[in-house]
C-alpha atoms as a PDB file:
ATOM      1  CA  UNK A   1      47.940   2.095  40.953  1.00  0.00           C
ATOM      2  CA  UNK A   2      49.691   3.784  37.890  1.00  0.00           C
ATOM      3  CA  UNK A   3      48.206   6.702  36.359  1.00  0.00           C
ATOM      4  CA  UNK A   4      47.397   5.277  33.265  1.00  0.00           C
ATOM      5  CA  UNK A   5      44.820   2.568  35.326  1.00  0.00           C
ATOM      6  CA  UNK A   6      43.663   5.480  37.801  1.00  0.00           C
ATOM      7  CA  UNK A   7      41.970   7.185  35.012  1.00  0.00           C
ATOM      8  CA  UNK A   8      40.890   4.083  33.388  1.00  0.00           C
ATOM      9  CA  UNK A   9      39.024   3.224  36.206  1.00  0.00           C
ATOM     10  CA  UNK A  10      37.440   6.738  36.990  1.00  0.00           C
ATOM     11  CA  UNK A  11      36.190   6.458  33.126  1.00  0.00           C
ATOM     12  CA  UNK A  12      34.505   2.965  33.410  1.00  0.00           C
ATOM     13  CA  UNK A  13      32.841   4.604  36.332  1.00  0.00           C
ATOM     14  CA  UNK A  14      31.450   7.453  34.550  1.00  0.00           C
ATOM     15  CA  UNK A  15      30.771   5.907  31.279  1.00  0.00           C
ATOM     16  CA  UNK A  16      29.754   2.479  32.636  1.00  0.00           C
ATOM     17  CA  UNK A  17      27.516   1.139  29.425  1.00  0.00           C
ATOM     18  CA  UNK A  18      31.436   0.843  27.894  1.00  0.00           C
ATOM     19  CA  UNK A  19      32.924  -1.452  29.571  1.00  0.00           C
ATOM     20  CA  UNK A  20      29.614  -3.142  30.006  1.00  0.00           C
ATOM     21  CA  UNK A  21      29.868  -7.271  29.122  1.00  0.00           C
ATOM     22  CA  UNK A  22      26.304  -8.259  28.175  1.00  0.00           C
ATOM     23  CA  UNK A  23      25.295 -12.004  27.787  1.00  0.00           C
ATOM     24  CA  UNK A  24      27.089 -13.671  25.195  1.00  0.00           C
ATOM     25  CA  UNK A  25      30.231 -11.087  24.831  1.00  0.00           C
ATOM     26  CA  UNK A  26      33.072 -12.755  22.674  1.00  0.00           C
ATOM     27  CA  UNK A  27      35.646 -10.415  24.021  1.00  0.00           C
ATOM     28  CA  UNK A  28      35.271 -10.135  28.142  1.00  0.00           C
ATOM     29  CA  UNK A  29      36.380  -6.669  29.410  1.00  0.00           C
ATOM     30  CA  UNK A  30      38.244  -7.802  32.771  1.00  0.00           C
ATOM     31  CA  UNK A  31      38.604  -6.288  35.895  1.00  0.00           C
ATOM     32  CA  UNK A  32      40.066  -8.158  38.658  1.00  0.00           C
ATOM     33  CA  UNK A  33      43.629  -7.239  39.453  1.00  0.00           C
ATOM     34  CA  UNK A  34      45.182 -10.798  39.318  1.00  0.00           C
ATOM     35  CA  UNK A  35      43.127 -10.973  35.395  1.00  0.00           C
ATOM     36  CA  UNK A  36      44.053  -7.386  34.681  1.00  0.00           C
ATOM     37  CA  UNK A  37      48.343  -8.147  35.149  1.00  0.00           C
ATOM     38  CA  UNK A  38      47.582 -11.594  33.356  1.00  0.00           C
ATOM     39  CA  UNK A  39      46.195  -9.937  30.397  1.00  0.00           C
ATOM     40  CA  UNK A  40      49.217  -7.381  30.255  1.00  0.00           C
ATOM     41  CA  UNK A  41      51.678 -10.119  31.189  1.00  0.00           C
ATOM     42  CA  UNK A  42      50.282 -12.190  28.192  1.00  0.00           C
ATOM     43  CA  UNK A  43      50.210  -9.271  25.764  1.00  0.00           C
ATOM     44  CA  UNK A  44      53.428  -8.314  26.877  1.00  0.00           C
ATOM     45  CA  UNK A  45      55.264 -11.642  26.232  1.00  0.00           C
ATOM     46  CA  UNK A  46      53.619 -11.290  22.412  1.00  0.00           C
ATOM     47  CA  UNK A  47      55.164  -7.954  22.113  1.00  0.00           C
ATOM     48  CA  UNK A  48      58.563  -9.304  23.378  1.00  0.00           C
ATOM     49  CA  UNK A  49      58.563 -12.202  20.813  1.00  0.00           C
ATOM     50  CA  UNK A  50      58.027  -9.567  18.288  1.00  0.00           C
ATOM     51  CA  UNK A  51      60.685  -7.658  19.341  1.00  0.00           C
ATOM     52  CA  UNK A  52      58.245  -4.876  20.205  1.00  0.00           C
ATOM     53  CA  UNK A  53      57.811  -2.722  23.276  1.00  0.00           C
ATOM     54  CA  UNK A  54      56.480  -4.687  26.301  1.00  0.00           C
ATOM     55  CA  UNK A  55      54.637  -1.201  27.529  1.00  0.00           C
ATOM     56  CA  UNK A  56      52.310  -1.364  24.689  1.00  0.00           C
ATOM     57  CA  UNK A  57      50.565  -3.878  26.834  1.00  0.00           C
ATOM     58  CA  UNK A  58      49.844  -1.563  30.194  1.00  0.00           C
ATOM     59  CA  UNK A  59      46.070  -1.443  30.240  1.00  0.00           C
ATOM     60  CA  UNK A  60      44.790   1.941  31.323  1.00  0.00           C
ATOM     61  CA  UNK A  61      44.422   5.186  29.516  1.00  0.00           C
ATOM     62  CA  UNK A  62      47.406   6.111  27.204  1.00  0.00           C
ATOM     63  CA  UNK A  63      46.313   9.256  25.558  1.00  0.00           C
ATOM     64  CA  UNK A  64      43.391  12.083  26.178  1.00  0.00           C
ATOM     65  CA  UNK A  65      43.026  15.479  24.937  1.00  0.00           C
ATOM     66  CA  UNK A  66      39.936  17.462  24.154  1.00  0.00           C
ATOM     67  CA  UNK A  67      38.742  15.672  20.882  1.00  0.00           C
ATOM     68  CA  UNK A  68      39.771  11.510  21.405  1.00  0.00           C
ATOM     69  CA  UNK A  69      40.363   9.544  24.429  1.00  0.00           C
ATOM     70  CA  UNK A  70      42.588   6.008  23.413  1.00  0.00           C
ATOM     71  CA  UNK A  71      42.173   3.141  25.981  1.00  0.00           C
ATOM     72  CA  UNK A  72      44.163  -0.347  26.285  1.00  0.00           C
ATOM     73  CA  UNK A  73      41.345  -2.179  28.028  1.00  0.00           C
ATOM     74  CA  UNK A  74      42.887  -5.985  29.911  1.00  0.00           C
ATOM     75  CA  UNK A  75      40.361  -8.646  28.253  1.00  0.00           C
ATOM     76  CA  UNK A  76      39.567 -12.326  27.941  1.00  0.00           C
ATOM     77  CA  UNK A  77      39.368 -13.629  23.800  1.00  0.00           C
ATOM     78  CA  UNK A  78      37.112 -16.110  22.874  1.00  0.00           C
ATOM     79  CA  UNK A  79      38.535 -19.678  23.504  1.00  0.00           C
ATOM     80  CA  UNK A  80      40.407 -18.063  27.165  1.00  0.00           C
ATOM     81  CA  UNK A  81      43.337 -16.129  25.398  1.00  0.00           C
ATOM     82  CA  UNK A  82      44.068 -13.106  28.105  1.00  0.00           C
ATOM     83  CA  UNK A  83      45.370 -10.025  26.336  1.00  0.00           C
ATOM     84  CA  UNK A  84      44.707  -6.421  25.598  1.00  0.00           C
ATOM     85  CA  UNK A  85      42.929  -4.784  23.038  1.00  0.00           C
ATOM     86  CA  UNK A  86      43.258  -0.491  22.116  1.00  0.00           C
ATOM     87  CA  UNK A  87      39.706   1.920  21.448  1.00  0.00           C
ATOM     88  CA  UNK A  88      39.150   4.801  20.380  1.00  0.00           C
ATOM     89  CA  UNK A  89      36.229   7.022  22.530  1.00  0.00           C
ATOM     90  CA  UNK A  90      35.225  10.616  21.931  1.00  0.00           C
ATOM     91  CA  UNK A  91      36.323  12.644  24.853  1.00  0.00           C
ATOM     92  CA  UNK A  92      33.329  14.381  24.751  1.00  0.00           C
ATOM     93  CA  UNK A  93      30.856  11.239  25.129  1.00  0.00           C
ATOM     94  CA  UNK A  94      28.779  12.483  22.666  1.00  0.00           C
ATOM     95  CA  UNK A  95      27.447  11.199  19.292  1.00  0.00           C
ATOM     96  CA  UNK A  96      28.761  12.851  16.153  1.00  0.00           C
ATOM     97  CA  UNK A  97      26.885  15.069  13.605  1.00  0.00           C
ATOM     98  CA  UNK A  98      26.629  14.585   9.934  1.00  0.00           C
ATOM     99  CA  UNK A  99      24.045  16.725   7.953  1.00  0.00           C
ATOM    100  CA  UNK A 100      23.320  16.105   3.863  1.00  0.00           C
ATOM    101  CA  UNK A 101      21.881  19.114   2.897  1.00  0.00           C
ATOM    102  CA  UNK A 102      19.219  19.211   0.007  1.00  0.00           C
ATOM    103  CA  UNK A 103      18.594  22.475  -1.842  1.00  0.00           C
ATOM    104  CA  UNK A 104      15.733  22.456  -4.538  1.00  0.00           C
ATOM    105  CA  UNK A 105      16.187  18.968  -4.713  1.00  0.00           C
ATOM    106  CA  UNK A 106      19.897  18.926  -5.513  1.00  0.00           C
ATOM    107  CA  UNK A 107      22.423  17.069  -2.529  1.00  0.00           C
ATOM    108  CA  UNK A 108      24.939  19.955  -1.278  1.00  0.00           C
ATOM    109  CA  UNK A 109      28.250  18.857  -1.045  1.00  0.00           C
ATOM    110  CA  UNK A 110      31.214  21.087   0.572  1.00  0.00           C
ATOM    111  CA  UNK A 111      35.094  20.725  -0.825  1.00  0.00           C
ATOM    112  CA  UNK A 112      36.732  20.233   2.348  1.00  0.00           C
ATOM    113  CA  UNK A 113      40.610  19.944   2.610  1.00  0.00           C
ATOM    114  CA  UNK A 114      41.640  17.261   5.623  1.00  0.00           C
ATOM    115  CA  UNK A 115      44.856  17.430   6.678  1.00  0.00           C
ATOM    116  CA  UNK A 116      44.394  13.465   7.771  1.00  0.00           C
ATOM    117  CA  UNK A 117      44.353  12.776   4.561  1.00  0.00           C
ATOM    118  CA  UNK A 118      45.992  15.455   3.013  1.00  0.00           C
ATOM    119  CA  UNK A 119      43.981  15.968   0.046  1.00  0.00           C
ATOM    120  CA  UNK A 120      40.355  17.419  -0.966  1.00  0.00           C
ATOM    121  CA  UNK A 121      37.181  15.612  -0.125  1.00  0.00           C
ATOM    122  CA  UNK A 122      33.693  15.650  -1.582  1.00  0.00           C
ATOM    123  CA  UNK A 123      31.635  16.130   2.048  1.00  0.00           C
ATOM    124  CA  UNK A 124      28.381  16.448   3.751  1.00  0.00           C
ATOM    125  CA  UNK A 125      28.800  19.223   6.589  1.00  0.00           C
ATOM    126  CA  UNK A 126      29.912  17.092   9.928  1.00  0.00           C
ATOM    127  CA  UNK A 127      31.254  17.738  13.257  1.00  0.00           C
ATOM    128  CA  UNK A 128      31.861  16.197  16.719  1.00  0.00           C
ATOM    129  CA  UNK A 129      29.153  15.996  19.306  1.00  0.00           C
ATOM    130  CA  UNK A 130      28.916  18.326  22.300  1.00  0.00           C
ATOM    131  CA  UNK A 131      27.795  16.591  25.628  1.00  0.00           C
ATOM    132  CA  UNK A 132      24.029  18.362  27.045  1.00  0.00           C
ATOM    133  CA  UNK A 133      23.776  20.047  23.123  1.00  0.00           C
ATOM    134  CA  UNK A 134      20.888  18.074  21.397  1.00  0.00           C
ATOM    135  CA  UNK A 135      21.728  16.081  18.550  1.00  0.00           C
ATOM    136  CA  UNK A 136      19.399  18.143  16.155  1.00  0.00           C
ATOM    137  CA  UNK A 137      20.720  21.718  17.588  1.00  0.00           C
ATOM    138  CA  UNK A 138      23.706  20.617  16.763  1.00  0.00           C
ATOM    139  CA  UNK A 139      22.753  19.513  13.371  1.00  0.00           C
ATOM    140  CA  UNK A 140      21.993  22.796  12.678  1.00  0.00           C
ATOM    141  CA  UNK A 141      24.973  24.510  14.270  1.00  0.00           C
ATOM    142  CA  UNK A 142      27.291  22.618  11.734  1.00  0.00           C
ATOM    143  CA  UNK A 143      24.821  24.129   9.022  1.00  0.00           C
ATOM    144  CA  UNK A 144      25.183  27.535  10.204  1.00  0.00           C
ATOM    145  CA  UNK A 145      29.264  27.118  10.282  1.00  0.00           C
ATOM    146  CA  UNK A 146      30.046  25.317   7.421  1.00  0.00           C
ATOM    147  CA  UNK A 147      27.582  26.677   5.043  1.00  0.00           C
ATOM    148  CA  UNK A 148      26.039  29.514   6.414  1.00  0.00           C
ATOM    149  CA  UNK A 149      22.625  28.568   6.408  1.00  0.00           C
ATOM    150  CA  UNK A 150      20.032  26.882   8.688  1.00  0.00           C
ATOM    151  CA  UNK A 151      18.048  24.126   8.582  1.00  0.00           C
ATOM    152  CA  UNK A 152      14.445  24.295   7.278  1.00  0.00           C
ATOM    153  CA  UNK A 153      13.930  20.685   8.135  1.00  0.00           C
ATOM    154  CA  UNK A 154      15.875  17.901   9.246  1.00  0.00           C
ATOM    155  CA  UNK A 155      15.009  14.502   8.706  1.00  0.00           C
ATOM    156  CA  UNK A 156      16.648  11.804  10.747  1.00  0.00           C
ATOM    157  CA  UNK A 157      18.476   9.015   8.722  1.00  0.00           C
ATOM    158  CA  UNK A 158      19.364   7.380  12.054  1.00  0.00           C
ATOM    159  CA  UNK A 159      23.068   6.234  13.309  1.00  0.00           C
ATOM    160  CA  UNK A 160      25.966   4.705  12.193  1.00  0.00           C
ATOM    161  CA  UNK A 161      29.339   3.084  13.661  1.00  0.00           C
ATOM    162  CA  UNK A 162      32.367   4.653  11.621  1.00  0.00           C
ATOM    163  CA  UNK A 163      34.677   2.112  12.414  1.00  0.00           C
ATOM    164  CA  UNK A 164      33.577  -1.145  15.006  1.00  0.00           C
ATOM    165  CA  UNK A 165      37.221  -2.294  14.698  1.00  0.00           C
ATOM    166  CA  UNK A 166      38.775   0.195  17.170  1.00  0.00           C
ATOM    167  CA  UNK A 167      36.406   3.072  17.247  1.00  0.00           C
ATOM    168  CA  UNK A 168      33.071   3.526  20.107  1.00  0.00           C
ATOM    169  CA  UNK A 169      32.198   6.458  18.613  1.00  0.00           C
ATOM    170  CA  UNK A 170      28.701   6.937  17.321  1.00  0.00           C
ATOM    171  CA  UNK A 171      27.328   9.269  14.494  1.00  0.00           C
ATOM    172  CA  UNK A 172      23.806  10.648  13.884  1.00  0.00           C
ATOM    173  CA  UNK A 173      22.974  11.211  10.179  1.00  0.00           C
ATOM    174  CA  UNK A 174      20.743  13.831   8.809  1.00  0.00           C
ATOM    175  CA  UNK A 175      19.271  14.945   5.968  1.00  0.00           C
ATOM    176  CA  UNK A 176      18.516  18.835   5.484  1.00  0.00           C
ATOM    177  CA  UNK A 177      16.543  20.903   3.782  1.00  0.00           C
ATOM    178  CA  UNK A 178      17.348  24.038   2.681  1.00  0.00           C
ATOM    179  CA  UNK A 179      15.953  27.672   1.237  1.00  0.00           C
ATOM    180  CA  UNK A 180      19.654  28.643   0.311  1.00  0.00           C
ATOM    181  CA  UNK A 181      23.628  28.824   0.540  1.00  0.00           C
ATOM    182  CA  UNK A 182      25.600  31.326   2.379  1.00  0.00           C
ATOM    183  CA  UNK A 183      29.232  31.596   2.913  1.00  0.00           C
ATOM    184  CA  UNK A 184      31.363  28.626   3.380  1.00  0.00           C
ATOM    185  CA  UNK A 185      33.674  28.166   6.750  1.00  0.00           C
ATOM    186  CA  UNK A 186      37.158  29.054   5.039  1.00  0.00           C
ATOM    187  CA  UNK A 187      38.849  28.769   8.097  1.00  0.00           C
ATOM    188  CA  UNK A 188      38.108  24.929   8.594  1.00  0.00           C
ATOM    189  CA  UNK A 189      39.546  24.604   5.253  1.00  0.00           C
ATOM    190  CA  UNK A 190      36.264  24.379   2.906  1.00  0.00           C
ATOM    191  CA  UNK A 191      36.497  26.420  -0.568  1.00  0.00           C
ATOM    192  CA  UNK A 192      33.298  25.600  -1.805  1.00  0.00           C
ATOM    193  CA  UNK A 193      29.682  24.179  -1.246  1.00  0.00           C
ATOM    194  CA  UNK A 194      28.368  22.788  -4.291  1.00  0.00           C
ATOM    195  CA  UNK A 195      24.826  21.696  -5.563  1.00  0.00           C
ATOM    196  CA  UNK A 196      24.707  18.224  -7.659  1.00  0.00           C
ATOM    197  CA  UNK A 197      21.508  16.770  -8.577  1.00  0.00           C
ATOM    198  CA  UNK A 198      21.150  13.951  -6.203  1.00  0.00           C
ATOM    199  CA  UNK A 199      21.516  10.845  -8.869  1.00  0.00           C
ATOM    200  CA  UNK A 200      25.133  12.804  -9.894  1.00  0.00           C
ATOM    201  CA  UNK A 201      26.213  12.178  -6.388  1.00  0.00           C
ATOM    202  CA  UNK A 202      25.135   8.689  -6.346  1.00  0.00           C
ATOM    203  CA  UNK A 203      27.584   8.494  -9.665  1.00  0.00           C
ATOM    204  CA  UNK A 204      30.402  10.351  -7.387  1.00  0.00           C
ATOM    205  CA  UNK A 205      30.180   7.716  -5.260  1.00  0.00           C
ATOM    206  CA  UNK A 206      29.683   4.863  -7.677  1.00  0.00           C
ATOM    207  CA  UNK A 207      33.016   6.013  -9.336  1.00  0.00           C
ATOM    208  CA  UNK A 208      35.299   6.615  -6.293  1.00  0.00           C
ATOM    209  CA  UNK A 209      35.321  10.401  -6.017  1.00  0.00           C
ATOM    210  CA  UNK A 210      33.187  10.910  -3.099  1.00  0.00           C
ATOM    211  CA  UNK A 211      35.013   8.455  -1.049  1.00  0.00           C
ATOM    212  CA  UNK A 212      34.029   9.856   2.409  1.00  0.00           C
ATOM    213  CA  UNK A 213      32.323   7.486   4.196  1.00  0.00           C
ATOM    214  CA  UNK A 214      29.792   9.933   5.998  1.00  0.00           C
ATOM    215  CA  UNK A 215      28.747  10.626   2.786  1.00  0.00           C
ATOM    216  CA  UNK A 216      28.193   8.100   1.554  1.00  0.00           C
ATOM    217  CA  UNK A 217      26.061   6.569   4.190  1.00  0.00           C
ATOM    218  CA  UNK A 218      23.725   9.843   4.643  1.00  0.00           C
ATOM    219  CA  UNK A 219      22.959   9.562   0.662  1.00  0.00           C
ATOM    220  CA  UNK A 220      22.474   5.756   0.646  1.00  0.00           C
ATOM    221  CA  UNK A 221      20.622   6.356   3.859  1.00  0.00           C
ATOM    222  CA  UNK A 222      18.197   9.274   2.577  1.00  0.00           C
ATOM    223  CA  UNK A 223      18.326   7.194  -0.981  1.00  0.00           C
ATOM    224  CA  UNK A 224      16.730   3.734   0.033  1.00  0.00           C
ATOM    225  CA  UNK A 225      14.072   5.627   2.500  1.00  0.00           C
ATOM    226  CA  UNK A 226      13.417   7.567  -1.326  1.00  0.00           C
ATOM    227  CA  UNK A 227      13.928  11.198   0.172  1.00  0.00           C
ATOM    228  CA  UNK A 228      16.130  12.139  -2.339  1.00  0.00           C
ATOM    229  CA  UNK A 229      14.151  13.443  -5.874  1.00  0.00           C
ATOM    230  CA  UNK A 230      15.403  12.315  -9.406  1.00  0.00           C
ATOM    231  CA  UNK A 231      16.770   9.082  -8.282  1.00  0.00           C
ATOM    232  CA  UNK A 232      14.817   5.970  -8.733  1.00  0.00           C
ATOM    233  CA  UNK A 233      14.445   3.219  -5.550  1.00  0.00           C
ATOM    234  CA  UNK A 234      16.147   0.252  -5.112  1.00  0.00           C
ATOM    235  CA  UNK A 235      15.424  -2.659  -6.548  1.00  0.00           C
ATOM    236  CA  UNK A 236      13.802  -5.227  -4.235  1.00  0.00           C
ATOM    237  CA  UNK A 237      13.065  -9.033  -4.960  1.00  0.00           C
ATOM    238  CA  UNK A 238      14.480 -11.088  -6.506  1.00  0.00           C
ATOM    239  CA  UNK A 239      13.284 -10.946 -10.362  1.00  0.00           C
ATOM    240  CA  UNK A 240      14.427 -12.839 -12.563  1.00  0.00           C
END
């Protein structure tokens, strides 16, 4: 057993629900050790016609550290294709935190350089989860750090999937209120926290300058359940 599938198994037996294959699953998650060296086999031959590295097809885990976990899980495709296919899982198993922080009605957003991207972003406060932390402590512990305040009430907006392509990871959204701003978390690379009345960040995002996609599902979140003051509801039915 290589060391790549040794800790791929010890993770499916800790975090069972994903590599779970309900009723009805399009893409099977195998097991077996005659499917399991099919599925590379097959994804290797692709790789080889491409004139690509056959190891990008070992199954197993190929990278860890303390924030993301990658795995190459061995899997069945809809119409019996064997191949692999990569994910992305937080190594900490736990759901990520953003927090949209309202101050006298007005959406707090931080300017927040990421180094991913390497340019400025128009944010709502976020973090990653911290496994046995609840999800609303936490909440406010990415308050307290990135804009120095705490909660005076947090509202949940529910959960969204970043990225269902490649990513597991989960993320709880929040809306805040607040009595005030302290100091922003220089040392994560924010320079400001500024208050826009909430309709102006609607516009932000209309227009392509808030482009983080946190963001912009906490606001449309806290906008259609009409938490967010100044900005009129959406339009329902289908007049004419």
């Amino acid at each position: 057993m290589s060391e790549l599938w040794r800790q791929y198994v010890e993770l499916r037996r800790r975090q069972p629900d994903l590599f779970a294959n309900p009723p009805g699953s399009a893409v099977e998650i195998l097991d077996e050790p005659e499917q399991v060296a099919a599925a590379e086999q097959a994804r290797a031959d692709v790789l080889r016609a491409r004139g690509l590295p056959a190891e990008w097809s070992r199954p197993g885990v190929v990278y860890r550290d303390d924030y993301v976990t990658l795995v190459r899980d061995p899997v069945r495709f809809p119409g019996g294709v064997l191949g692999t296919y990569l994910r992305s899982l937080p190594s900490s198993g736990a759901d990520g935190l953003v927090v949209l922080p309202v101050l006298d009605g007005g959406v707090v957003l931080v300017e927040h350089f990421r180094h991913t991207t390497r340019r400025w972003h128009l944010e709502a406060p976020r973090g990653f989860g911290e496994a046995g932390v609840p999800p609303e402590e936490q909440a406010a512990r990415e308050l307290r750090e990135e804009i120095g305040v705490a909660p005076a009430r947090l509202v949940d907006l529910g959960v969204l999937h970043p990225d269902t392509g490649i990513a597991t990871s989960t993320v709880r959204l929040y809306l805040a209120e607040i009595a005030e701003l302290g100091d922003t978390a220089a040392e994560e690379g924010i320079r400001a926290a500024r208050t826009y009345p909430a309709g102006r960040v609607g516009e932000l995002i209309r227009d392509g300058v808030v482009t983080d996609s946190f963001t912009i599902a906490a606001w449309t979140r806290a906008w259609l359940r009409g938490l967010l003051s100044g900005v009129p509801g959406p339009v329902t039915g289908t007049g004419r």
